[in-house]
N, C-alpha and C. Protein backbone atom coordinates (compact mmCIF):
# COMPACT_ATOMS: atom_id res chain seq x y z
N UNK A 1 171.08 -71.16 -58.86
CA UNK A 1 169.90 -70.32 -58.97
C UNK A 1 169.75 -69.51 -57.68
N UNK A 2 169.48 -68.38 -57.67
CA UNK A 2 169.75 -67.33 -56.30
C UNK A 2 168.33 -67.44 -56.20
N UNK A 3 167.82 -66.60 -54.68
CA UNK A 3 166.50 -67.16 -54.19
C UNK A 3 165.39 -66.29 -55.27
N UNK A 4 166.01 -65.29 -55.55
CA UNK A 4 164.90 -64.14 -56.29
C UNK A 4 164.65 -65.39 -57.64
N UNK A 5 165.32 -65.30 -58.25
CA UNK A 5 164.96 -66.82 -59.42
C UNK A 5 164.40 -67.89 -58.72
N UNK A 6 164.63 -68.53 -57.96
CA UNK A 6 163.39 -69.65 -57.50
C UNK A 6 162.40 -68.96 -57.07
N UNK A 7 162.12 -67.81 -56.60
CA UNK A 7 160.77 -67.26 -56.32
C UNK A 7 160.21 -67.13 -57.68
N UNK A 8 160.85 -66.69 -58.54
CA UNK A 8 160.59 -66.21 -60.10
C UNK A 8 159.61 -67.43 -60.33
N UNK A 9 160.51 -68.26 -60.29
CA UNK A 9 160.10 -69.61 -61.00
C UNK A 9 158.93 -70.05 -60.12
N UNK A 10 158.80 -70.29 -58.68
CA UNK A 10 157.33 -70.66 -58.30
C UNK A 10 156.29 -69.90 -58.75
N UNK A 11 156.37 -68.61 -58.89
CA UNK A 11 155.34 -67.47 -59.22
C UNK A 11 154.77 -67.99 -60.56
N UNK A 12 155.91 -68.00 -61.53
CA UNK A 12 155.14 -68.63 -62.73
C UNK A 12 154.04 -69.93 -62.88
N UNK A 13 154.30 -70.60 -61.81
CA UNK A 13 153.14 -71.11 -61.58
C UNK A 13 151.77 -71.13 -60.75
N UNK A 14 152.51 -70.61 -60.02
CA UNK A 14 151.22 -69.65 -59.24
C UNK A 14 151.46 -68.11 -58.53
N UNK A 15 150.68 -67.30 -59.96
CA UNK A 15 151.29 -66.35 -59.83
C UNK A 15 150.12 -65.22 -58.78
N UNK A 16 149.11 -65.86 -58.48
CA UNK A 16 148.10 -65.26 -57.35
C UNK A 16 149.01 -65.55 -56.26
N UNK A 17 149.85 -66.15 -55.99
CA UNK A 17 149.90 -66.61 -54.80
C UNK A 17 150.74 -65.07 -53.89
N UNK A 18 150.36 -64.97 -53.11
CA UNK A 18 150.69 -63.40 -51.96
C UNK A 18 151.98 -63.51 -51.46
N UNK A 19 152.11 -64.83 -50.86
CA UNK A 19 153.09 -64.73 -49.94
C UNK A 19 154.25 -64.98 -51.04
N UNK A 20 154.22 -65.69 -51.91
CA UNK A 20 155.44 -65.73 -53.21
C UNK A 20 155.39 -63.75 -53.70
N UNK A 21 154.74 -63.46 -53.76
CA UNK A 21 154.80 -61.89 -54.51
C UNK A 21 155.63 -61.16 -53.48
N UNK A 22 155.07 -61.08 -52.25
CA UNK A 22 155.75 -60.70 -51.28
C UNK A 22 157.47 -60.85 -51.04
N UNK A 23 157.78 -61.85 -51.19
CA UNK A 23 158.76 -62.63 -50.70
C UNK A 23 159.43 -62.31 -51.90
N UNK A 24 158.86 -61.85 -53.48
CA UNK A 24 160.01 -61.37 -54.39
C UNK A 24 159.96 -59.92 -54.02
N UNK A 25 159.04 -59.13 -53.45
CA UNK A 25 159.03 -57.74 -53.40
C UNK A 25 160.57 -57.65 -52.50
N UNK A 26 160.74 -58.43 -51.39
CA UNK A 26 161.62 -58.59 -49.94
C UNK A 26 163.04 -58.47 -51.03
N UNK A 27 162.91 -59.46 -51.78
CA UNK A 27 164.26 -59.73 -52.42
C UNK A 27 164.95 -58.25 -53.22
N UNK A 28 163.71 -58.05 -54.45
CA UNK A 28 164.04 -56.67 -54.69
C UNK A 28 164.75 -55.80 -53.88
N UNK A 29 164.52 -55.66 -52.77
CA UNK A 29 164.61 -54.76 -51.87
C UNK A 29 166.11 -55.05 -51.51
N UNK A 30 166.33 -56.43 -51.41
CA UNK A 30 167.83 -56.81 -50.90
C UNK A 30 168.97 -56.57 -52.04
N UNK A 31 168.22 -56.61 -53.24
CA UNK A 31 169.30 -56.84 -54.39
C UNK A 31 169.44 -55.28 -54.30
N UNK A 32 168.70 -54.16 -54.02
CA UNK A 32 168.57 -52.68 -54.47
C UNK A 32 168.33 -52.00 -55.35
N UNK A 33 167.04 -53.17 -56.01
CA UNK A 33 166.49 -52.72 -56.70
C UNK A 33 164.65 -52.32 -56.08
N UNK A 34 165.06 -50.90 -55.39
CA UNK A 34 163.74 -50.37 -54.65
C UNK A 34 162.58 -50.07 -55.64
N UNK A 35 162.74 -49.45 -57.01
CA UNK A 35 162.14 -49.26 -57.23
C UNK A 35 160.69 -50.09 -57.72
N UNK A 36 161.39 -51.25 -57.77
CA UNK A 36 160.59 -52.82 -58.13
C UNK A 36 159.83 -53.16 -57.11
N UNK A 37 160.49 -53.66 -55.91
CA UNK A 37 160.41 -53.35 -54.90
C UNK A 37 159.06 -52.31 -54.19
N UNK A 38 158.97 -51.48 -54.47
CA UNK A 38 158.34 -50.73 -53.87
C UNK A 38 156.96 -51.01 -54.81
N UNK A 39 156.93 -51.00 -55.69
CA UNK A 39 156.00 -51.04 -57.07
C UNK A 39 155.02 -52.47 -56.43
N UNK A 40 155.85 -54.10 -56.25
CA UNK A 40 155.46 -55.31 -56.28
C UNK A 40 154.78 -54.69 -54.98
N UNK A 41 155.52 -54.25 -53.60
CA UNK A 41 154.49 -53.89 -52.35
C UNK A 41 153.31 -52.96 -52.78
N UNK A 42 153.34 -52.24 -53.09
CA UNK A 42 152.12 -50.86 -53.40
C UNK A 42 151.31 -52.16 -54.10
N UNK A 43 151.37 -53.04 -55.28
CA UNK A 43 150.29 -53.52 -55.88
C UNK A 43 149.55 -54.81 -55.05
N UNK A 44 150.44 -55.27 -53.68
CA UNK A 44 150.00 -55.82 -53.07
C UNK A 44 148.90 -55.27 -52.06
N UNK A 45 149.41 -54.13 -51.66
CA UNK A 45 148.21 -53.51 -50.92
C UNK A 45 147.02 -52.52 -51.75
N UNK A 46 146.56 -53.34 -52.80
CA UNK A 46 145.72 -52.57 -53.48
C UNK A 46 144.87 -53.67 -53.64
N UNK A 47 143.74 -53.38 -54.00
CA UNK A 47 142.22 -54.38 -54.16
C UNK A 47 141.31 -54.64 -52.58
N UNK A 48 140.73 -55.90 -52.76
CA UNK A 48 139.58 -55.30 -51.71
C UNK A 48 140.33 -56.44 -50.24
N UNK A 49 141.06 -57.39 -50.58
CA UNK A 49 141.64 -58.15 -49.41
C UNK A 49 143.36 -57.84 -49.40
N UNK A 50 144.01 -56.40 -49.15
CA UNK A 50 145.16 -56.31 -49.27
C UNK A 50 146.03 -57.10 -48.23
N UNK A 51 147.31 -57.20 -48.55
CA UNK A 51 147.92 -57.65 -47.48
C UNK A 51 148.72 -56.58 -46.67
N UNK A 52 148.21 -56.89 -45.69
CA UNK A 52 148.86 -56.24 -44.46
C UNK A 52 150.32 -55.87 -44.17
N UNK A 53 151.11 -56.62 -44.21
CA UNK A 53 152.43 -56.70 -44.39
C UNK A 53 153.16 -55.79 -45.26
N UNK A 54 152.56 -55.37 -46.52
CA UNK A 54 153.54 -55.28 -47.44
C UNK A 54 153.48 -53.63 -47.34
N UNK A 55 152.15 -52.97 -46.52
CA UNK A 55 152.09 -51.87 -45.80
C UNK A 55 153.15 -51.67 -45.49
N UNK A 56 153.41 -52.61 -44.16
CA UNK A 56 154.56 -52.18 -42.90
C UNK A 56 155.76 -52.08 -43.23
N UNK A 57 156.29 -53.20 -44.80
CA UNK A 57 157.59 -52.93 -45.45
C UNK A 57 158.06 -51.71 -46.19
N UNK A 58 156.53 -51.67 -47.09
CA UNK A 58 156.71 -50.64 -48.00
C UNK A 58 157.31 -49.24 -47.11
N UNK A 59 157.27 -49.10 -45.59
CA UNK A 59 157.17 -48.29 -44.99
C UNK A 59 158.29 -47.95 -44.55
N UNK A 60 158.85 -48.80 -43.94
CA UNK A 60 160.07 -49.36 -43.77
C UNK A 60 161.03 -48.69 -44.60
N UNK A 61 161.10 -49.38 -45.73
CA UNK A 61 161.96 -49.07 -46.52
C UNK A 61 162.00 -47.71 -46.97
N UNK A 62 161.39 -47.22 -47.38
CA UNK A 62 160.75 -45.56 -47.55
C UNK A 62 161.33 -45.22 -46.71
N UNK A 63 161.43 -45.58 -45.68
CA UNK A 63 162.55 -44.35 -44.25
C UNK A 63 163.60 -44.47 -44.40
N UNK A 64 164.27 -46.01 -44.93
CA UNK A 64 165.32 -46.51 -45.37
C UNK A 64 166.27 -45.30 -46.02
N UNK A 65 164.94 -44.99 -47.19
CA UNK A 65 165.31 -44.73 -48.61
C UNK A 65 165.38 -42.68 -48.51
N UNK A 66 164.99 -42.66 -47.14
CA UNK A 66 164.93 -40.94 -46.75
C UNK A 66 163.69 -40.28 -47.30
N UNK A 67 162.76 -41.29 -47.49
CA UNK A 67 161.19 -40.55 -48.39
C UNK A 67 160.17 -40.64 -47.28
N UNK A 68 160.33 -39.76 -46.16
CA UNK A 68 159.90 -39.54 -44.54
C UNK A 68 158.48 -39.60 -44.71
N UNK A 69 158.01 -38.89 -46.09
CA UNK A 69 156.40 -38.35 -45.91
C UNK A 69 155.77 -39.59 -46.71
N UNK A 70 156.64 -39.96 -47.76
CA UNK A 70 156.06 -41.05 -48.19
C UNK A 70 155.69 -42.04 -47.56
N UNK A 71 156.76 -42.54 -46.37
CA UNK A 71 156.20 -43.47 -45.66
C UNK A 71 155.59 -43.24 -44.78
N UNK A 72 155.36 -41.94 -44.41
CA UNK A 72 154.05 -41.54 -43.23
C UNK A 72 152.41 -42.12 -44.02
N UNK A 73 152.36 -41.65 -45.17
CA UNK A 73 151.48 -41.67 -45.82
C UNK A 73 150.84 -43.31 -45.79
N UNK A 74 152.11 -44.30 -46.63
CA UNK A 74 151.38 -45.55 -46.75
C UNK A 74 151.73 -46.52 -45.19
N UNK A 75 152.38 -45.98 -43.92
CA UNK A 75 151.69 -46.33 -43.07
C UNK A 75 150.47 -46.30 -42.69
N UNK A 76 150.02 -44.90 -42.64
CA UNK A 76 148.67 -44.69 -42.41
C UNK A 76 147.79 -45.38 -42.94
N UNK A 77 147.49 -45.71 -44.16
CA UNK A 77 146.94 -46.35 -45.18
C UNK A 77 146.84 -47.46 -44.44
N UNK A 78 148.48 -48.67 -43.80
CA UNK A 78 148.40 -49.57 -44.00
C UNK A 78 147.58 -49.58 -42.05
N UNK A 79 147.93 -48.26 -41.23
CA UNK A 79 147.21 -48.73 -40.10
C UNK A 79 145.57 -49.08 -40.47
N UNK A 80 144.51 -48.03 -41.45
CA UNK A 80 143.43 -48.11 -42.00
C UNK A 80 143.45 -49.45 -41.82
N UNK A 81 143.99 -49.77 -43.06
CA UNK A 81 143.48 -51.51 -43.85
C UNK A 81 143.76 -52.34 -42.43
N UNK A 82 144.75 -52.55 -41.97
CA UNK A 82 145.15 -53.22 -40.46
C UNK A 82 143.81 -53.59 -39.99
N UNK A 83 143.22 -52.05 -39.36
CA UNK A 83 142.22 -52.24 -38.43
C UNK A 83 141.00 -52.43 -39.14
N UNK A 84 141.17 -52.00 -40.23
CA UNK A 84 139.63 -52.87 -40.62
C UNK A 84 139.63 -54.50 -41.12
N UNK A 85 140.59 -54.39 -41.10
CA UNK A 85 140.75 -56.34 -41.19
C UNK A 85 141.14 -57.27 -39.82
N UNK A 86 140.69 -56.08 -38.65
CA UNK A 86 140.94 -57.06 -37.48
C UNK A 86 141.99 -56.82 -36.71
N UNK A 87 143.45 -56.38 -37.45
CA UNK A 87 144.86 -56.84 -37.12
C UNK A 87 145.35 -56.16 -36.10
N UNK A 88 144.73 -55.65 -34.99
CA UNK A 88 145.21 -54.63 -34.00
C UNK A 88 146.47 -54.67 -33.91
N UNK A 89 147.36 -55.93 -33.92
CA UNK A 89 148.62 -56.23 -33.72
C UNK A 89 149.74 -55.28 -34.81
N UNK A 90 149.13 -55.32 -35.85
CA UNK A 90 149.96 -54.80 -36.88
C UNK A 90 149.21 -53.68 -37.25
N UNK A 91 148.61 -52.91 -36.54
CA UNK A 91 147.99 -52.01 -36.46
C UNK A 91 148.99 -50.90 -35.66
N UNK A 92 148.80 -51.71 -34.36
CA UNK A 92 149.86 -51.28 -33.55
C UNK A 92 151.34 -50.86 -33.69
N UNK A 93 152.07 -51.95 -34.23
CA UNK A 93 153.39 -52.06 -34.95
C UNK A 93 153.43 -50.85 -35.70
N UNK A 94 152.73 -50.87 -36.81
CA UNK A 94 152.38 -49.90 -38.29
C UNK A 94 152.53 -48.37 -36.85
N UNK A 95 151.72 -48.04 -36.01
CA UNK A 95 151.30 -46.43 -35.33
C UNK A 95 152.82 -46.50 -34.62
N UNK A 96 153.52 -47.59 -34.15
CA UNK A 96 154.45 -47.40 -33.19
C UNK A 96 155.72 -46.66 -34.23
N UNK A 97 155.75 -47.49 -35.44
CA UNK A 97 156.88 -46.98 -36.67
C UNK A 97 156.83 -45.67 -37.29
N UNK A 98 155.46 -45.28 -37.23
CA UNK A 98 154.81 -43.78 -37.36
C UNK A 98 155.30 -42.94 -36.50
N UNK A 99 155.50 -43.15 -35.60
CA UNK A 99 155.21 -42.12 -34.38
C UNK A 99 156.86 -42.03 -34.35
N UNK A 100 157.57 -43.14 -34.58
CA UNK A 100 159.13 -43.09 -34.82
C UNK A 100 159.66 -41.74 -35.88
N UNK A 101 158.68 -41.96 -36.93
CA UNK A 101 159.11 -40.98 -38.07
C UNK A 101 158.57 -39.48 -37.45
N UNK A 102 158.25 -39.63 -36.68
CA UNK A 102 157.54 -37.71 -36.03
C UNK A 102 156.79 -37.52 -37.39
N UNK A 103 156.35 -36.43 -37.21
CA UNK A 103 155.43 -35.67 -38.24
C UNK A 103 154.05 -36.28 -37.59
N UNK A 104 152.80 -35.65 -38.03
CA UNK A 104 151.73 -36.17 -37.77
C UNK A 104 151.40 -37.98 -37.86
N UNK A 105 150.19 -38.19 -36.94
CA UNK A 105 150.33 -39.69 -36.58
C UNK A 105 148.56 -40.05 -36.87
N UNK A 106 148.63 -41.32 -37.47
CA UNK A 106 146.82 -41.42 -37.28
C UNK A 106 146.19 -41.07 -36.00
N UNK A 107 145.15 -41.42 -36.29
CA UNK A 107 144.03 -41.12 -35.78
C UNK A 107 143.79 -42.53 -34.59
């Protein structure tokens, strides 16, 4: 059983759980299948307690993937959510990866 199937399989039982969603979004990403991938991160950072993280990947990979503005965009987003949840740290991280991609930078 490869790890994306044992993630499969914990999810089915707890399929709220973040850090399991996450951790299949990661895999997607390894197998190359982005477009999954990108989809499982975007729905993680949506609702009213997003996760932070899946910002900084989704972002990541997007530069990976040569989609420069796209990931300017849901950095920004993910510096927003960052700092209003406290996370200066990954706030930070998120503006430093920004500022890597040139083009305009938050605020």
């Amino acid at each position: 059983m490869s790890r994306r199937e044992k993630i499969e399989t914990m999810l089915a039982d707890e399929p709220g759980d973040v850090f399991l969603r996450y951790s299949l979004a990661m895999e997607f990403d390894k197998e190359g299948r982005h477009d999954e991938s990108l989809l499982a991160l975007k729905e993680l950072t949506q609702g009213q307690e997003a996760y932070v993280p899946a910002f900084f990947m989704a972002g990541q990979q997007l530069a990976r993937l040569e989609r420069p503005d796209e990931a300017r965009e849901v950095l920004q987003k993910g510096v927003e959510e960052a700092r209003r949840q406290g996370d200066s740290h990954a706030a930070g991280e998120m503006t430093e990866f920004l500022a890597s991609l040139g083009g305009e930078t938050t605020r």
